[in-house]
N, C-alpha and C. Protein backbone atom coordinates (compact mmCIF):
# COMPACT_ATOMS: atom_id res chain seq x y z
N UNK A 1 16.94 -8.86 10.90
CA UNK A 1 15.61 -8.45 10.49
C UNK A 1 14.70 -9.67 10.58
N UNK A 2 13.66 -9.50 11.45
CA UNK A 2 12.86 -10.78 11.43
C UNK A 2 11.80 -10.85 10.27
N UNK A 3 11.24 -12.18 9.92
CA UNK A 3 10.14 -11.90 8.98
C UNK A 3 8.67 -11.17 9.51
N UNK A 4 8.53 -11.58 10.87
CA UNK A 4 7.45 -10.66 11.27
C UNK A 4 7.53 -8.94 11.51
N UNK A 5 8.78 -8.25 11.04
CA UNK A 5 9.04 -6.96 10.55
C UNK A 5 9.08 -6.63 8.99
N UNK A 6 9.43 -7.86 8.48
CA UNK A 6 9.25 -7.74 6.91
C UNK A 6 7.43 -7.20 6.56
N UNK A 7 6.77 -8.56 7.10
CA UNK A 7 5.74 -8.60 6.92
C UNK A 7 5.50 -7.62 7.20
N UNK A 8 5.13 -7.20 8.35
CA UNK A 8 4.00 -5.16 8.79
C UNK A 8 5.11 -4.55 8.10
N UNK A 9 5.90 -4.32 7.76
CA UNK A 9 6.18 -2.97 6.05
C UNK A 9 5.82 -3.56 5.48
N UNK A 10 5.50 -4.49 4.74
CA UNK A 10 4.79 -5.07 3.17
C UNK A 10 3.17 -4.55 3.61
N UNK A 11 2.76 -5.11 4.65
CA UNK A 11 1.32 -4.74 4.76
C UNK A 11 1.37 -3.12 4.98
N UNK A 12 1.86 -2.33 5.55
CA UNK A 12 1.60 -1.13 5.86
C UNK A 12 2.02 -0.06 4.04
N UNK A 13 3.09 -0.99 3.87
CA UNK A 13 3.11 -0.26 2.30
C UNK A 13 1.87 -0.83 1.17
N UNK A 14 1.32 -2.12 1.87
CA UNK A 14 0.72 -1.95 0.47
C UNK A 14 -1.25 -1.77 1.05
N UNK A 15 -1.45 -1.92 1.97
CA UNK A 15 -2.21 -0.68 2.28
C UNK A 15 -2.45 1.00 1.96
N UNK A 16 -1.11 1.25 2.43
CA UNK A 16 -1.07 2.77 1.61
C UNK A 16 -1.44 2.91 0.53
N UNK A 17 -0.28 2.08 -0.58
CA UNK A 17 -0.70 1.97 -2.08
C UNK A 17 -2.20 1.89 -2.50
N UNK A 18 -2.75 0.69 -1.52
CA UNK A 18 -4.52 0.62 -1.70
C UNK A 18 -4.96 1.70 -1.75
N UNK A 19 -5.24 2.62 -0.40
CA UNK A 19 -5.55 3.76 -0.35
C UNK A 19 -5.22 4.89 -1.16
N UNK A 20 -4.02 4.98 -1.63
CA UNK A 20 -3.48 5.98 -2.89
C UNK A 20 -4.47 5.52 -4.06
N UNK A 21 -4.38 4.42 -4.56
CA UNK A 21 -5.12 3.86 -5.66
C UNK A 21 -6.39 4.15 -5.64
N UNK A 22 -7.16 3.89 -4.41
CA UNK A 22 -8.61 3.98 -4.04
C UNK A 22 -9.19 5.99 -4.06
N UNK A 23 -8.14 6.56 -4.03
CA UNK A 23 -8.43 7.99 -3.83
C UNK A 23 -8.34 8.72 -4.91
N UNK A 24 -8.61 7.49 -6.47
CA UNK A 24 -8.56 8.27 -7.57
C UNK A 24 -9.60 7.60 -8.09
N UNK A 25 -10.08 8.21 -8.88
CA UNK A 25 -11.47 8.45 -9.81
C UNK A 25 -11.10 6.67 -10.92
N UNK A 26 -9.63 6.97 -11.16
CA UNK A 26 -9.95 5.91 -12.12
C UNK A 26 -10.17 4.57 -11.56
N UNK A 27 -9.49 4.25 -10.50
CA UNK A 27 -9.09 3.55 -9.78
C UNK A 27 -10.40 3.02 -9.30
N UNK A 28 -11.92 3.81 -8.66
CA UNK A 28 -12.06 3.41 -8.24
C UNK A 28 -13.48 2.55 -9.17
N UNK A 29 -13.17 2.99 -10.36
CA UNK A 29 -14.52 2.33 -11.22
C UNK A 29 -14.08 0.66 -11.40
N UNK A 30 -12.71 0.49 -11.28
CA UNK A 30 -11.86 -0.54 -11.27
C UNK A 30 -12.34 -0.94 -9.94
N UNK A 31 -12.00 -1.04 -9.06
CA UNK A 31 -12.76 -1.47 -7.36
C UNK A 31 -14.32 -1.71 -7.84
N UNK A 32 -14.79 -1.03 -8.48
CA UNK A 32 -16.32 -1.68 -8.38
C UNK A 32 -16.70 -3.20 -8.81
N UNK A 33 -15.62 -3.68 -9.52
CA UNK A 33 -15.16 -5.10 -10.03
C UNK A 33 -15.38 -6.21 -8.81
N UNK A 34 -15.11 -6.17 -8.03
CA UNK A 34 -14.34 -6.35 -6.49
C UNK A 34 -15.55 -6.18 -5.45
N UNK A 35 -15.80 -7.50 -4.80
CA UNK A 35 -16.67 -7.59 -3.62
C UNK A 35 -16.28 -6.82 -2.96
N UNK A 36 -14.63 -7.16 -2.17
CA UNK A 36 -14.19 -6.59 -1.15
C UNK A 36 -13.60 -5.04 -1.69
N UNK A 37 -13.19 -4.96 -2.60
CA UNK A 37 -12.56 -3.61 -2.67
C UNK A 37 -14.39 -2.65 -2.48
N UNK A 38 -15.24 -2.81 -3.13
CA UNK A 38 -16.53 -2.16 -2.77
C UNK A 38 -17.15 -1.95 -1.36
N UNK A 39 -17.10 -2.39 -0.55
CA UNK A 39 -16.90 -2.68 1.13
C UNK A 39 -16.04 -1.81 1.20
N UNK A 40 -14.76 -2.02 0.58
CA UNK A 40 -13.49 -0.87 1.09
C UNK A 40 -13.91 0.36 1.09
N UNK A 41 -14.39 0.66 -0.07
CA UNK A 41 -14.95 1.86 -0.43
C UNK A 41 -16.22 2.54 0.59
N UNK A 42 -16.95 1.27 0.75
CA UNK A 42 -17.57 2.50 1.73
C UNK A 42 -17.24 2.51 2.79
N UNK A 43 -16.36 2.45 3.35
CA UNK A 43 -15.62 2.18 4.71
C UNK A 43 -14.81 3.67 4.83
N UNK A 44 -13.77 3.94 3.91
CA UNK A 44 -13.12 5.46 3.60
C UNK A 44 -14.31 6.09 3.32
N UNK A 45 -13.48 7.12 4.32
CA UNK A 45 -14.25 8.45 3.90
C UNK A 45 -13.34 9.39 2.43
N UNK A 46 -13.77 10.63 2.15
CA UNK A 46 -13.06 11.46 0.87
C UNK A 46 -12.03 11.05 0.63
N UNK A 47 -12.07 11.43 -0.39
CA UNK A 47 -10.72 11.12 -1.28
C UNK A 47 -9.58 11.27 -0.70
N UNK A 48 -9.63 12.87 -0.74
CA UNK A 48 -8.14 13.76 -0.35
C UNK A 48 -7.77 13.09 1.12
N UNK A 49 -8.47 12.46 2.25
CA UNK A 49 -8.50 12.31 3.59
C UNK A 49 -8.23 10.54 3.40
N UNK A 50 -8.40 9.93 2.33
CA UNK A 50 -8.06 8.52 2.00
C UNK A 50 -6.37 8.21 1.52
N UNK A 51 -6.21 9.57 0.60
CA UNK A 51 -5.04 10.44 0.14
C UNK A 51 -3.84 10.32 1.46
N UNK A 52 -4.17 10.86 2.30
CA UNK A 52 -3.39 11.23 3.09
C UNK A 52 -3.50 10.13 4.19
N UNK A 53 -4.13 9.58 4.34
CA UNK A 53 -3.90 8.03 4.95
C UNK A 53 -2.95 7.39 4.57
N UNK A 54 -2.93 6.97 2.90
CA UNK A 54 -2.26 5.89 2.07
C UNK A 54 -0.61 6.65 2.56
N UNK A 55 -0.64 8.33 2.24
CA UNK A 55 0.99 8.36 2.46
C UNK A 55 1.45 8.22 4.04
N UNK A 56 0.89 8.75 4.85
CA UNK A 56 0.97 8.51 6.36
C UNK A 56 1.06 6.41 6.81
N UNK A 57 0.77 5.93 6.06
CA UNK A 57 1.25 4.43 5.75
C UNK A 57 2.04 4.61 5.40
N UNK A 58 2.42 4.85 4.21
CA UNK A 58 4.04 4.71 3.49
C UNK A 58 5.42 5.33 4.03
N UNK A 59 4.73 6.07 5.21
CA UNK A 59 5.70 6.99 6.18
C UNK A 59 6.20 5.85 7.23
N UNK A 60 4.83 5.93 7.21
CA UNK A 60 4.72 4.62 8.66
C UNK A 60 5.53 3.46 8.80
N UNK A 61 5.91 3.09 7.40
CA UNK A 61 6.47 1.74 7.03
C UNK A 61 7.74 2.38 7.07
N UNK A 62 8.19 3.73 6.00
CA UNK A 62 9.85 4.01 5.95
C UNK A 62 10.14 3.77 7.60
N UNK A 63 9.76 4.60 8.24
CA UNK A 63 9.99 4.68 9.46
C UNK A 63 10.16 3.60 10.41
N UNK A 64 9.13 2.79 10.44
CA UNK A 64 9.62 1.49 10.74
C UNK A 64 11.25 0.57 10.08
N UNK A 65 10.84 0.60 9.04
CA UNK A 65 12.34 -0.06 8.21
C UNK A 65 13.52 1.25 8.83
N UNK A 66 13.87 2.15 8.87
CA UNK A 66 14.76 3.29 9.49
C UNK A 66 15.11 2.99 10.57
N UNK A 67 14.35 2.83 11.15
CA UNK A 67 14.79 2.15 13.15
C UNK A 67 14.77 1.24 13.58
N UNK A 68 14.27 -0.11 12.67
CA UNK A 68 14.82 -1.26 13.13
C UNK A 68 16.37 -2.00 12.54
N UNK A 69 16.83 -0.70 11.38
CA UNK A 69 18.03 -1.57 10.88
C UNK A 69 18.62 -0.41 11.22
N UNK A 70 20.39 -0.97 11.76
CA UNK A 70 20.79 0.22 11.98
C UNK A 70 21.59 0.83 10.90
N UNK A 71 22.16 0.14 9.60
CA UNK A 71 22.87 1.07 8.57
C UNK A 71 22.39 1.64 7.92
N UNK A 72 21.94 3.20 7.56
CA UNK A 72 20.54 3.48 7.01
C UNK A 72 20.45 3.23 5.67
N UNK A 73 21.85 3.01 5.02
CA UNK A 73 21.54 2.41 3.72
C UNK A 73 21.27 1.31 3.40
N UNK A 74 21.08 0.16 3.97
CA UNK A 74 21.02 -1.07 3.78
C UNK A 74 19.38 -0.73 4.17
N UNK A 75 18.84 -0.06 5.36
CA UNK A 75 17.30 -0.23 5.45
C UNK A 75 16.40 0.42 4.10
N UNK A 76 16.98 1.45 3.40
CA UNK A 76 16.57 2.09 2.24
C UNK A 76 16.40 1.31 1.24
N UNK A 77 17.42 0.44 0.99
CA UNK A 77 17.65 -0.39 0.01
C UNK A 77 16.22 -1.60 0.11
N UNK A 78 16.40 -2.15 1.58
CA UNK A 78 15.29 -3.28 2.06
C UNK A 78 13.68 -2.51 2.16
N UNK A 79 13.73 -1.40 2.45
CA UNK A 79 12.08 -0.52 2.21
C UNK A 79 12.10 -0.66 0.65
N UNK A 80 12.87 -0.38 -0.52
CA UNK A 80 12.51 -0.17 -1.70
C UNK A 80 12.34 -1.58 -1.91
N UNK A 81 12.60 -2.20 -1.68
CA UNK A 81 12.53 -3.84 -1.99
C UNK A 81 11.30 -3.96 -1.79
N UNK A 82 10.68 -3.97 -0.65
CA UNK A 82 9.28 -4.53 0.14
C UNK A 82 8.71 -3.41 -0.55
N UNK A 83 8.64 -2.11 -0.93
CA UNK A 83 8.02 -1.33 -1.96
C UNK A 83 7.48 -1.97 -3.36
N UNK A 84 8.46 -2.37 -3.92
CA UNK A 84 8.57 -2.69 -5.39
C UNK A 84 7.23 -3.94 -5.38
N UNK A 85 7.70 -5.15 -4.15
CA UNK A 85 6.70 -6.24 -3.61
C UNK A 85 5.39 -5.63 -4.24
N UNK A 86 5.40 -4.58 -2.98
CA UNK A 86 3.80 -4.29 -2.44
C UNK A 86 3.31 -3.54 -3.61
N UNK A 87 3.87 -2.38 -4.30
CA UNK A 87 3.41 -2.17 -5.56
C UNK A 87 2.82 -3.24 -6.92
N UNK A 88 3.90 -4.29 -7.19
CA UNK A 88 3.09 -4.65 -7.81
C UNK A 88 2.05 -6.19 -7.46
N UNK A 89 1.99 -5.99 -6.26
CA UNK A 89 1.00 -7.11 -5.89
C UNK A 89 -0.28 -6.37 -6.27
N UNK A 90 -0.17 -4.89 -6.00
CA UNK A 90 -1.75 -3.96 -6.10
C UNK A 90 -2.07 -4.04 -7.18
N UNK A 91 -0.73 -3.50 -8.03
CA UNK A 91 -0.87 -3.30 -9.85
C UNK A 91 -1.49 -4.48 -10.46
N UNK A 92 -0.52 -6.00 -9.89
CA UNK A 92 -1.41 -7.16 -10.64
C UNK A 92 -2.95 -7.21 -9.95
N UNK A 93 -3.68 -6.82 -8.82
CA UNK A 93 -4.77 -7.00 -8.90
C UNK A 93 -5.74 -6.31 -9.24
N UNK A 94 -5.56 -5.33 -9.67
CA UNK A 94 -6.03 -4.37 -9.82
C UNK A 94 -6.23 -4.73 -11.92
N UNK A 95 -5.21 -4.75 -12.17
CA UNK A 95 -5.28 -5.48 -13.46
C UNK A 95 -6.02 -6.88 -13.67
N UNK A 96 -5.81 -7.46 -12.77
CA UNK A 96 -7.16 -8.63 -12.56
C UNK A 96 -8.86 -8.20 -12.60
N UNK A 97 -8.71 -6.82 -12.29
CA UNK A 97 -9.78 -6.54 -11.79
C UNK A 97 -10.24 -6.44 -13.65
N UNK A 98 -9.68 -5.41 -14.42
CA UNK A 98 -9.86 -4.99 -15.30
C UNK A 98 -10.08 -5.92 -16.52
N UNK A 99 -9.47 -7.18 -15.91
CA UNK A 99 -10.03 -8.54 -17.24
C UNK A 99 -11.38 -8.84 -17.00
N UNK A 100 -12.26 -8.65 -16.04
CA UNK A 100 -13.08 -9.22 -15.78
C UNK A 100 -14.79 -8.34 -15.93
């Protein structure tokens, strides 16, 4: 597994996550905190269509991790890993957002 395959699943999962996060109401009064997350915002269009971006990423990424390793349990194991990453890199900023 190279690190430049690590990397695009960490980014493609935690993109998604962005977009999941960004396609909720609470989430996004939290983004208004945020130069760049506000830019983000007007960049997506609706919710539900931001919605379905974030999981079509998180597909994007299993899928990637699925076919570049060949034991499929060992790639499951390494997607939840780079999951757990990318989750809470969002969670801590997003909580950054909220001290401020």
């Amino acid at each position: 597994i190279g690190a430049g395959m690590i990397t695009l699943v960490f980014i493609l999962q935690l993109l998604g996550f962005l977009c999941l996060m960004l396609a909720m109401n609470k989430h996004v009064k939290q983004a208004g905190n945020s130069r760049l997350l506000t830019q983000v915002l007007r960049v997506l269009p609706s919710p539900p269509f931001t919605q379905l971006v974030g999981w079509m990423l998180l597909i994007a990424s299993s899928c990637l991790a699925l076919t570049r390793i060949e034991i499929i349990s060992i790639a499951i194991v390494w997607w939840c890993c780079t999951l757990s990453a990318a989750l809470l890199t969002v969670a801590l900023y997003f909580s950054s957002l909220c001290d401020t």
